[in-house]
PDB file of N, CA and C in Angstrom:
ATOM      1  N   UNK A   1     111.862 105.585  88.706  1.00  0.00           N
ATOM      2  CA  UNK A   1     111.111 104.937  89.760  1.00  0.00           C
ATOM      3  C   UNK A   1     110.680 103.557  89.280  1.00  0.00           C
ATOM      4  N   UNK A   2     110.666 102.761  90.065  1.00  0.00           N
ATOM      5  CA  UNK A   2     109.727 101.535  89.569  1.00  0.00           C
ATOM      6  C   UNK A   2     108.908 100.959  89.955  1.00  0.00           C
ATOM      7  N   UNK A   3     107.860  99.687  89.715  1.00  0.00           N
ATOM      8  CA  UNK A   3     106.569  99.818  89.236  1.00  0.00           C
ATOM      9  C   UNK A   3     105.644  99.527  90.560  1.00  0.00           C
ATOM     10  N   UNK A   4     104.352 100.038  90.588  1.00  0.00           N
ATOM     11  CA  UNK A   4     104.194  99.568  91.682  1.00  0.00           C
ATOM     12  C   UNK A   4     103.839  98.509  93.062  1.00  0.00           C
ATOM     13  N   UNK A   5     104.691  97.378  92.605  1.00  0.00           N
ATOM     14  CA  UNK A   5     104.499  96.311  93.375  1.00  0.00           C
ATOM     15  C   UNK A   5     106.018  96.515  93.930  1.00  0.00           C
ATOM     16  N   UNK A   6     106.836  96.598  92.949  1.00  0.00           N
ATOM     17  CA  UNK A   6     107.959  96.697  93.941  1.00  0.00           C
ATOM     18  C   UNK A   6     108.220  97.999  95.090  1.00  0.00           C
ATOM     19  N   UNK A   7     107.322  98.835  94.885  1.00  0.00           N
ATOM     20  CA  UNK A   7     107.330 100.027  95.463  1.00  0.00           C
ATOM     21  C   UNK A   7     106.416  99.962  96.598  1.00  0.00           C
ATOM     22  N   UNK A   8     105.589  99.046  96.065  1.00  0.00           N
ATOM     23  CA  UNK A   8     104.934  97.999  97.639  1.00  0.00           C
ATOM     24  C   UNK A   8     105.533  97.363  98.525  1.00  0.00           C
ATOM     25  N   UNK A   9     106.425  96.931  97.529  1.00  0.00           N
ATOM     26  CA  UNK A   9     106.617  95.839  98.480  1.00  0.00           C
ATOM     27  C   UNK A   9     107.901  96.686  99.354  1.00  0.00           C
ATOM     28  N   UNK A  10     108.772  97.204  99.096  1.00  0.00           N
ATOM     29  CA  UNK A  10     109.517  98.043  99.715  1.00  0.00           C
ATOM     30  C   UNK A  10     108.843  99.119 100.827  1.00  0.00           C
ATOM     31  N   UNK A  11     107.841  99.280 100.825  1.00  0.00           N
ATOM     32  CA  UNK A  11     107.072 100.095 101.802  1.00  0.00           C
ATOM     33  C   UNK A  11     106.861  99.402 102.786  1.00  0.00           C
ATOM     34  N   UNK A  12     106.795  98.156 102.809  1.00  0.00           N
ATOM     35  CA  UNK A  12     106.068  97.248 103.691  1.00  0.00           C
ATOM     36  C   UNK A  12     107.180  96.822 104.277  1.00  0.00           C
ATOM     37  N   UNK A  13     108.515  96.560 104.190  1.00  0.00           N
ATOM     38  CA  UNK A  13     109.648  96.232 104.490  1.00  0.00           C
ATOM     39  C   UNK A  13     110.259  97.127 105.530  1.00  0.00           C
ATOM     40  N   UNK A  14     109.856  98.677 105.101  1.00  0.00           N
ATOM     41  CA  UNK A  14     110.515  99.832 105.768  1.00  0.00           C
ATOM     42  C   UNK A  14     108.820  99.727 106.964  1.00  0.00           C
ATOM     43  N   UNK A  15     108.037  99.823 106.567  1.00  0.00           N
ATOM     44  CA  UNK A  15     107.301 100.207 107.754  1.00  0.00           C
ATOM     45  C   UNK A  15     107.272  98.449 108.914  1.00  0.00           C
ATOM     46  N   UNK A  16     107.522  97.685 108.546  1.00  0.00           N
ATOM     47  CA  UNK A  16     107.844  96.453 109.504  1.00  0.00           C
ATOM     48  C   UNK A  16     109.205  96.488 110.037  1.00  0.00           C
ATOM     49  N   UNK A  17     109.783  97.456 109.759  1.00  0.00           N
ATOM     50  CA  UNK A  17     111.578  97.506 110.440  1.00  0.00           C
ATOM     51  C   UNK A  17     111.385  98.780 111.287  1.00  0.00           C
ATOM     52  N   UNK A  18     110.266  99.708 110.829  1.00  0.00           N
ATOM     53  CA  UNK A  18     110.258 101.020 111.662  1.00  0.00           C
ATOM     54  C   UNK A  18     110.763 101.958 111.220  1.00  0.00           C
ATOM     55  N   UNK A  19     111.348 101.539 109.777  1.00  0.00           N
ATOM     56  CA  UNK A  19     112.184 102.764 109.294  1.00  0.00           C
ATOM     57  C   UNK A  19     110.818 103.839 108.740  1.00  0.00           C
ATOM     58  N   UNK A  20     109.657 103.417 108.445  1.00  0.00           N
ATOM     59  CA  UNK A  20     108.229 104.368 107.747  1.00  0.00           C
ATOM     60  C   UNK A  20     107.417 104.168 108.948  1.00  0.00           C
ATOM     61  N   UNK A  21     106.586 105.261 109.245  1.00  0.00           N
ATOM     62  CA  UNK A  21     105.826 105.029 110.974  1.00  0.00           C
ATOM     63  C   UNK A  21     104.796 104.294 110.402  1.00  0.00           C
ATOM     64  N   UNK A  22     104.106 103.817 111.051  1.00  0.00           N
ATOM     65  CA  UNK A  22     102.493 103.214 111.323  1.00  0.00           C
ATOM     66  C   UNK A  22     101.525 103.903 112.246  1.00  0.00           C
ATOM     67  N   UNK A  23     100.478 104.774 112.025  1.00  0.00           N
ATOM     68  CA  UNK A  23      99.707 105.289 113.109  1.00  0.00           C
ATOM     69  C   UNK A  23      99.180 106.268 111.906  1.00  0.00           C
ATOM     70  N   UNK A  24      98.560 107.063 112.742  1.00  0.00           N
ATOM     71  CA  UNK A  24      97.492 108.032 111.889  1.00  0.00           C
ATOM     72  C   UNK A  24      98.604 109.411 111.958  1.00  0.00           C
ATOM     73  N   UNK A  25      98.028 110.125 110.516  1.00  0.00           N
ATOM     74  CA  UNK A  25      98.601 111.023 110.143  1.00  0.00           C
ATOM     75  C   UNK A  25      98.369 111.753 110.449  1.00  0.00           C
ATOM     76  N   UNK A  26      99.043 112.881 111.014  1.00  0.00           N
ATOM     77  CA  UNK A  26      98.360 114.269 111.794  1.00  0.00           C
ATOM     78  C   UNK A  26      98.443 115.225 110.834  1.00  0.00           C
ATOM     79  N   UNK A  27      99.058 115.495 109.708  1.00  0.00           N
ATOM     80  CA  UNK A  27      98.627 116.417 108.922  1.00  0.00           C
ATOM     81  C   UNK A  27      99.065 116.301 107.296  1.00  0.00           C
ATOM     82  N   UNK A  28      98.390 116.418 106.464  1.00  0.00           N
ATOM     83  CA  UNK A  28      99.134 116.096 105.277  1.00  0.00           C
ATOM     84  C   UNK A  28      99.130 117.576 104.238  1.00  0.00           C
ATOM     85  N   UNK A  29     100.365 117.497 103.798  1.00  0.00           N
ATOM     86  CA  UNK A  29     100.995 118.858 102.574  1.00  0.00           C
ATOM     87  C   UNK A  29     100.689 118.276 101.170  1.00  0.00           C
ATOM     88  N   UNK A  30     100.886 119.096 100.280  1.00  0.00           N
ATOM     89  CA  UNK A  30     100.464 118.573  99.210  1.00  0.00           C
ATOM     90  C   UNK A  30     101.551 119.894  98.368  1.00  0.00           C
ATOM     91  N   UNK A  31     102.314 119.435  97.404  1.00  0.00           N
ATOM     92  CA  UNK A  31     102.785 121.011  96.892  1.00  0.00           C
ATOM     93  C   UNK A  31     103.908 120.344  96.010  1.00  0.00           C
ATOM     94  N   UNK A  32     105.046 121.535  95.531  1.00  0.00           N
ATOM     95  CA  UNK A  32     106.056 121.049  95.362  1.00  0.00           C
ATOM     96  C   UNK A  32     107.246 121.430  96.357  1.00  0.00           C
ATOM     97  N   UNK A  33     108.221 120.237  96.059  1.00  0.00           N
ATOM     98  CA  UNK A  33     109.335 120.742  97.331  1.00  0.00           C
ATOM     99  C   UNK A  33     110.313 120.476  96.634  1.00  0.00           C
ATOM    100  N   UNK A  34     112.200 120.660  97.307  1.00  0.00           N
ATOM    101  CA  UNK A  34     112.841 120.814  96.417  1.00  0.00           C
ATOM    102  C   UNK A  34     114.339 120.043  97.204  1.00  0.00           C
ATOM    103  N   UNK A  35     114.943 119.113  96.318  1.00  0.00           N
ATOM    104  CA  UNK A  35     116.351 118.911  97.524  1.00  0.00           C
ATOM    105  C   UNK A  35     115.359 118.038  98.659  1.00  0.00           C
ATOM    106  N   UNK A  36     114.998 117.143  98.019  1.00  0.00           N
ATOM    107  CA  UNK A  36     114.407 115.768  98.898  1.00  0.00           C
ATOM    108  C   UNK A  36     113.894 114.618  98.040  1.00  0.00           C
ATOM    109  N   UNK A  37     114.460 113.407  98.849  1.00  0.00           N
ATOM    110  CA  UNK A  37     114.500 111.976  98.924  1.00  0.00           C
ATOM    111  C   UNK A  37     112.736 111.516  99.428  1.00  0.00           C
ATOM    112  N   UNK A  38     112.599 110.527  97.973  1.00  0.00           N
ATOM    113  CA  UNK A  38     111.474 110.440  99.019  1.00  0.00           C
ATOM    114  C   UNK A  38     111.507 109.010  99.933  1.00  0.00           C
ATOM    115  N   UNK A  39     111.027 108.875 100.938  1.00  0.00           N
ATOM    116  CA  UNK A  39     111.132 107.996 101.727  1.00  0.00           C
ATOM    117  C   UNK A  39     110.785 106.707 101.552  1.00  0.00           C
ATOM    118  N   UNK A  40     109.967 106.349 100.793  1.00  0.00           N
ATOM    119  CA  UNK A  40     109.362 104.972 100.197  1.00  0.00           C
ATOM    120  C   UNK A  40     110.195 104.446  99.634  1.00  0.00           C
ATOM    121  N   UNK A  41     110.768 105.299  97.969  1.00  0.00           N
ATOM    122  CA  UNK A  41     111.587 104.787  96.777  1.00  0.00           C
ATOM    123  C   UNK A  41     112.854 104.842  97.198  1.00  0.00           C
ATOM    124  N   UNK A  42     113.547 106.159  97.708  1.00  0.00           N
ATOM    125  CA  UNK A  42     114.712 106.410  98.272  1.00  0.00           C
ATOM    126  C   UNK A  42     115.281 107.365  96.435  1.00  0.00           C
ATOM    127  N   UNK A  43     113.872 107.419  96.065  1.00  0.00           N
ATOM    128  CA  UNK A  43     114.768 108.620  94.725  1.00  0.00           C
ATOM    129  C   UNK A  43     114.261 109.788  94.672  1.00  0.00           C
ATOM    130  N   UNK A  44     115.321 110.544  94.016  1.00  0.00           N
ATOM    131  CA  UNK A  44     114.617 111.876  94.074  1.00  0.00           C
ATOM    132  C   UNK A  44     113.710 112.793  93.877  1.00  0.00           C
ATOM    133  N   UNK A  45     112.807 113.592  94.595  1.00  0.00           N
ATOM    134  CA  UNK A  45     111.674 114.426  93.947  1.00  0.00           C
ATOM    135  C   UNK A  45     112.258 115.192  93.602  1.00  0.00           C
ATOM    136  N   UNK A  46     112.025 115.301  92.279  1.00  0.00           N
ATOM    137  CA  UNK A  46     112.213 116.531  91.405  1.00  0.00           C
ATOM    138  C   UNK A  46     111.193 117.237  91.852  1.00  0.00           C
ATOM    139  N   UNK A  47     112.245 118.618  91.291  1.00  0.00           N
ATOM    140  CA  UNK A  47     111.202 120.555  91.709  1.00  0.00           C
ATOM    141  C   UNK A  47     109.902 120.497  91.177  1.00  0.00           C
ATOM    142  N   UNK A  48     109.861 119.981  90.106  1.00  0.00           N
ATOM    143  CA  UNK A  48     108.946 120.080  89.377  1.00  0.00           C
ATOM    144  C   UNK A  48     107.488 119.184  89.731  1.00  0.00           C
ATOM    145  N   UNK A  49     107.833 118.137  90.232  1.00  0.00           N
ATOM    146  CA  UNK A  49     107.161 116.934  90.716  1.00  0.00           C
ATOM    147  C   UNK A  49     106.234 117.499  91.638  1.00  0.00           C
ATOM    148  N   UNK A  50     104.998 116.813  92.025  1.00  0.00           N
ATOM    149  CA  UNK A  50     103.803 117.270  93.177  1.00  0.00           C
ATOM    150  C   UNK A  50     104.334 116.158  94.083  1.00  0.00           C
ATOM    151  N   UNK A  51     104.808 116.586  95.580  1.00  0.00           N
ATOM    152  CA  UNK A  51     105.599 115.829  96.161  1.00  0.00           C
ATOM    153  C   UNK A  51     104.186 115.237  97.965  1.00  0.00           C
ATOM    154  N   UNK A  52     104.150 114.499  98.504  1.00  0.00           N
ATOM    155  CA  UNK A  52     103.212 114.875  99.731  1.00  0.00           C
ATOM    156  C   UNK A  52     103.811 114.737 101.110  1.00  0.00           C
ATOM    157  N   UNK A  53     103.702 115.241 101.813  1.00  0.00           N
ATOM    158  CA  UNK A  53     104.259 115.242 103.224  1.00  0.00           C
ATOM    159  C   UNK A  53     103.498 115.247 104.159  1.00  0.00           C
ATOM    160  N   UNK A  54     103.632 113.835 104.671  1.00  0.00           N
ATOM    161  CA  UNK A  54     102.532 113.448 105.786  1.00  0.00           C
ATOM    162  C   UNK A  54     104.011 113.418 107.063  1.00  0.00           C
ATOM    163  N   UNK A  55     102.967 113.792 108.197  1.00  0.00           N
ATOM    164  CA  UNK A  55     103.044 114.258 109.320  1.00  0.00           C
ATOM    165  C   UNK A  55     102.869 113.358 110.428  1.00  0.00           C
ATOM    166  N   UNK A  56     103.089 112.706 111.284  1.00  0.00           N
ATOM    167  CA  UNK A  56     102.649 111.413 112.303  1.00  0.00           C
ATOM    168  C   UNK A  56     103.031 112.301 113.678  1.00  0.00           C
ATOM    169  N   UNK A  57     102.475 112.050 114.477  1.00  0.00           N
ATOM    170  CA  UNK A  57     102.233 112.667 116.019  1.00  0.00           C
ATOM    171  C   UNK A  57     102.874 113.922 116.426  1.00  0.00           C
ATOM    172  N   UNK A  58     102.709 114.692 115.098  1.00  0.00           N
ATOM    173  CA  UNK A  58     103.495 115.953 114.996  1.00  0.00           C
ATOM    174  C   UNK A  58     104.693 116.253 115.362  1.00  0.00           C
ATOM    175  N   UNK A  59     106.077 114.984 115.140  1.00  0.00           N
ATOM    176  CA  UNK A  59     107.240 115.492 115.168  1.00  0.00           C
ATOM    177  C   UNK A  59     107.994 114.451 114.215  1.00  0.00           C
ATOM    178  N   UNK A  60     107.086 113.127 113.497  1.00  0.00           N
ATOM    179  CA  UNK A  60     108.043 112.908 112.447  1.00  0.00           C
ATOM    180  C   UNK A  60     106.942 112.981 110.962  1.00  0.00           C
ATOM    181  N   UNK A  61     107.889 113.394 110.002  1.00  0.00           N
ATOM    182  CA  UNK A  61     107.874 114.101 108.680  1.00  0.00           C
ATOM    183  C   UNK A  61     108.442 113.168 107.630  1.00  0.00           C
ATOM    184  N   UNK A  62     107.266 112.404 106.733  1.00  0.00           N
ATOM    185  CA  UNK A  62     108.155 111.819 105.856  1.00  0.00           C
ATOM    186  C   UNK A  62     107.399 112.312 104.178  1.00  0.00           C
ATOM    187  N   UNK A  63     108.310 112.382 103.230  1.00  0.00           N
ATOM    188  CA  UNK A  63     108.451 113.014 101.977  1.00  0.00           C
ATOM    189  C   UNK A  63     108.038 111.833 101.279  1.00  0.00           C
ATOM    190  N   UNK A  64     107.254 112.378  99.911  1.00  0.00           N
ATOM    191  CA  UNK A  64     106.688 110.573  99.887  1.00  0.00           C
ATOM    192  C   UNK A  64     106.447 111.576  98.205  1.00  0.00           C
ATOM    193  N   UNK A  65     106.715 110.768  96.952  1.00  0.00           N
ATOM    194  CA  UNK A  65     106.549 111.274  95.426  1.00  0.00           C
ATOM    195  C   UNK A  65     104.768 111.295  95.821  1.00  0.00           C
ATOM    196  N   UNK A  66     103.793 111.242  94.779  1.00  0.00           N
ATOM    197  CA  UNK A  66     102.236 111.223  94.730  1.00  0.00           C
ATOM    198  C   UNK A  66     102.012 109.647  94.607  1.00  0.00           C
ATOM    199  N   UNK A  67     102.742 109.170  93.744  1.00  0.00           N
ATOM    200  CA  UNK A  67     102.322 107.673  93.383  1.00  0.00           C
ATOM    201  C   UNK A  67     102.731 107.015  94.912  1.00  0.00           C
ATOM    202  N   UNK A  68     103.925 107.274  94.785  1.00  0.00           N
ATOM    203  CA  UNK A  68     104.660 106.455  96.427  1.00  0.00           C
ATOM    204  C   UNK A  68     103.671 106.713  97.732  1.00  0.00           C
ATOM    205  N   UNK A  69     103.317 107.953  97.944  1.00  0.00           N
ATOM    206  CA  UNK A  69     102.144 108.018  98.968  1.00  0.00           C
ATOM    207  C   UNK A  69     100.926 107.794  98.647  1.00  0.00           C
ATOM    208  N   UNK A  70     100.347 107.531  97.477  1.00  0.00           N
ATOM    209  CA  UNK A  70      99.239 106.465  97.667  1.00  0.00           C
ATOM    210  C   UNK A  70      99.262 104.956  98.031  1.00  0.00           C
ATOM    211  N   UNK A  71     100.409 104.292  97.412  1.00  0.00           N
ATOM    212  CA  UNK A  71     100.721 102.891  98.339  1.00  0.00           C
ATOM    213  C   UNK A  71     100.688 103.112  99.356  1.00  0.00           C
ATOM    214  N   UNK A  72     101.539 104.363 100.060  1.00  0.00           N
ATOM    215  CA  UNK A  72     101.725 104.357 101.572  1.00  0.00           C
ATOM    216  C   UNK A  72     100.561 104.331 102.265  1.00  0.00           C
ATOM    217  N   UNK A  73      99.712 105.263 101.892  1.00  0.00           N
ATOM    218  CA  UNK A  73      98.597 105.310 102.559  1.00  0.00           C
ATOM    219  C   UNK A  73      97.275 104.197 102.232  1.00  0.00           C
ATOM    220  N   UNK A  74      97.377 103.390 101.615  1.00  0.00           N
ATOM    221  CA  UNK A  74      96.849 102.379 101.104  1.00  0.00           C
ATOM    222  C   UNK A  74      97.223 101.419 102.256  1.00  0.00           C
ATOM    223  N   UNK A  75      98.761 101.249 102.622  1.00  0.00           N
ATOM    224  CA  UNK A  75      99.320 100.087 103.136  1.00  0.00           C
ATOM    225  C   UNK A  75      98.820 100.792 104.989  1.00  0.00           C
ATOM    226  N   UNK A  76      99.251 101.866 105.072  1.00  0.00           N
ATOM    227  CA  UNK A  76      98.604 102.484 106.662  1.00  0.00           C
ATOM    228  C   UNK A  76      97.438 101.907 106.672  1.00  0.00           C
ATOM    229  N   UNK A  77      95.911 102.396 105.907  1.00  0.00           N
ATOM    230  CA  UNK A  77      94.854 102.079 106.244  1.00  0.00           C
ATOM    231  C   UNK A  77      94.330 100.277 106.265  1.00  0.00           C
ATOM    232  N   UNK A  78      95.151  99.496 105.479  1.00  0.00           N
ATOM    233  CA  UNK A  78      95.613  98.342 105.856  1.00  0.00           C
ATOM    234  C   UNK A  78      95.526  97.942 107.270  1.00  0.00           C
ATOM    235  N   UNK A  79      96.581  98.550 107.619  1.00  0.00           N
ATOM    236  CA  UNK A  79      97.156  97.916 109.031  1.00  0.00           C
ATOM    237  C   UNK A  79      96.318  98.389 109.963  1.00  0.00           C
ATOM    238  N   UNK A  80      96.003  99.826 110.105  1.00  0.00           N
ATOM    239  CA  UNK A  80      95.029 100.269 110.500  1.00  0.00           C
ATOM    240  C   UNK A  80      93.489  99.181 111.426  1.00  0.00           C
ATOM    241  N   UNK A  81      93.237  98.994 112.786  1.00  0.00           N
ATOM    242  CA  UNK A  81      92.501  98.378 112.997  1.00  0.00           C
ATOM    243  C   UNK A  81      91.271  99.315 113.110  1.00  0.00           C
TER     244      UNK A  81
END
């Protein structure tokens, strides 16, 4: 993975193109998961890894490592008015 400015700054790229949502999270997971990409970095969570899965208007689902979804949610409450 790498460090986190570039992992910023790539978040901010995907959520201004629409590819990462913007809006409030309707539910967040916390665990490990297995055989998933996470959506920020685009690398893999390992089994082993504590992975988080936030939820947006209860039908899209994005996979996010722990470090990667604290930018994310850093950069949401950002935009956030």
């Amino acid at each position: 993975m790498t460090d986190d400015d570039e992992i910023g700054d790539n978040i901010r790229i995907l959520m201004d193109a629409g590819a990462l949502p913007v809006g409030e999270v309707s539910s967040r997971r916390v665990g490990l998961i297995s055989a998933r990409t996470c959506d920020a970095c685009d690398n893999a969570i390992r089994p082993t890894e504590c992975a988080i899965e936030l939820e947006f208007w209860k039908t899209i689902v994005v996979n996010l490592h722990a470090r990667c979804a604290k930018l994310y949610e850093a950069e949401l409450r950002r935009r956030m008015p």
